[in-house]
Protein backbone atom coordinates (compact mmCIF):
# COMPACT_ATOMS: atom_id res chain seq x y z
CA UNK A 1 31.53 -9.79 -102.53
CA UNK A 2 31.42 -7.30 -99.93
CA UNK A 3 32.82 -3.45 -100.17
CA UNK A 4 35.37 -3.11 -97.17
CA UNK A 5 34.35 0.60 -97.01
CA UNK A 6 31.29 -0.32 -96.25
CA UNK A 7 31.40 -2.45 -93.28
CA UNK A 8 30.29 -0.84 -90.25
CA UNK A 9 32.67 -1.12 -87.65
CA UNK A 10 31.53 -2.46 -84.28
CA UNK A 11 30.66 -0.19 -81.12
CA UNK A 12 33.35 -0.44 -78.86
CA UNK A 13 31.67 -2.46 -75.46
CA UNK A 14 31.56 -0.08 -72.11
CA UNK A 15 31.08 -2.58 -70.19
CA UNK A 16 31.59 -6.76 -70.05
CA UNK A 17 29.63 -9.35 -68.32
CA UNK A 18 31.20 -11.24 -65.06
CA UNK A 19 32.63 -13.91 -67.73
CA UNK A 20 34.00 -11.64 -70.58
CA UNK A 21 35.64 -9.72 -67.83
CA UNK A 22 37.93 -12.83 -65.90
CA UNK A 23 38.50 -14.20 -69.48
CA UNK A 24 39.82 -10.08 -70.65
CA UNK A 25 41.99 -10.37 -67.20
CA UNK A 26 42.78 -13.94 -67.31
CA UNK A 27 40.97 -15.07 -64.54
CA UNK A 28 38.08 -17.37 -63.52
CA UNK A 29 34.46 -15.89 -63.03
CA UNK A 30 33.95 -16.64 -59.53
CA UNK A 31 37.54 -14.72 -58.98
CA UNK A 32 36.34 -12.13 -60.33
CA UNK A 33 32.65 -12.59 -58.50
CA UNK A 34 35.01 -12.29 -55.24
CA UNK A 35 36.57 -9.30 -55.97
CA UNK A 36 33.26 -7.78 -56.43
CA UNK A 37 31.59 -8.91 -53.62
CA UNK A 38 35.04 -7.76 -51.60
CA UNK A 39 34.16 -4.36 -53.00
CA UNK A 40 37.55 -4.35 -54.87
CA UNK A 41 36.24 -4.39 -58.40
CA UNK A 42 32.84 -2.33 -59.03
CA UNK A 43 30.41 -3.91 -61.28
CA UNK A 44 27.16 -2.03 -62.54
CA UNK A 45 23.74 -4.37 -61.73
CA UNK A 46 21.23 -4.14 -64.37
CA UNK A 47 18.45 -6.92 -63.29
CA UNK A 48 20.50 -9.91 -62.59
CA UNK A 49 22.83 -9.00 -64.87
CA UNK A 50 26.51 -7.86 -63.07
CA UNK A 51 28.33 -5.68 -65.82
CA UNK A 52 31.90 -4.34 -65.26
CA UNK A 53 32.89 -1.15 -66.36
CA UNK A 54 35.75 -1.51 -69.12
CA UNK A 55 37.42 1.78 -67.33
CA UNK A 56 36.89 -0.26 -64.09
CA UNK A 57 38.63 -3.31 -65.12
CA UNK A 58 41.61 -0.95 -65.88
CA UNK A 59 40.97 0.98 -62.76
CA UNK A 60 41.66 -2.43 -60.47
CA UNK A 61 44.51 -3.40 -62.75
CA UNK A 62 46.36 -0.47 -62.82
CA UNK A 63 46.34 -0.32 -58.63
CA UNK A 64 46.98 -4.15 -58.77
CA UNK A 65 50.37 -3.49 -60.81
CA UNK A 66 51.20 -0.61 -58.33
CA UNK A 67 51.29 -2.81 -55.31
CA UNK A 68 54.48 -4.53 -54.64
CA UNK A 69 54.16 -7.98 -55.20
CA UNK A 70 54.52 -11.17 -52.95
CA UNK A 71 57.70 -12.55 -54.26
CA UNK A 72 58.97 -9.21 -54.26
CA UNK A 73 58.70 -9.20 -50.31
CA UNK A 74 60.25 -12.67 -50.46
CA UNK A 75 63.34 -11.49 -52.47
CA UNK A 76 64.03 -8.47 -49.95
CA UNK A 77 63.39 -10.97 -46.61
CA UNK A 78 60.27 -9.09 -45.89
């Protein structure tokens, strides 16, 4: 049996692929692959790799929650 004290804890990941990031924001992939393309998410390429930025994930939900949302403009008669 293994010594708890001992385990090394894992490095903390900078950055996800395309998949890891729509499943960490509950979305599809190819959402996700839109919003980059769009230039609304920025994603890091490292070959043919597309990486997103854990910071940037947060960046694009954080001005995602600040935007009013659709039904709100429905409940107001907008």
């Amino acid at each position: 049996m293994s010594d708890p004290s001992l385990r090394i804890s894992p490095v903390p990941r900078l950055a996800l692929s395309l998949e890891e990031s729509a499943k960490a924001v509950g979305l599809c992939s190819k959402t996700v692959g839109n919003l980059i393309r769009d230039g609304r998410l920025r994603a890091v390429h490292v070959g043919t790799r597309r990486l997103v930025p854990v910071s940037e994930l947060q960046r694009w939900l954080d001005a995602e929650a600040a935007q009013p949302s659709e039904l709100e403009g429905q409940a107001n008669g907008e």
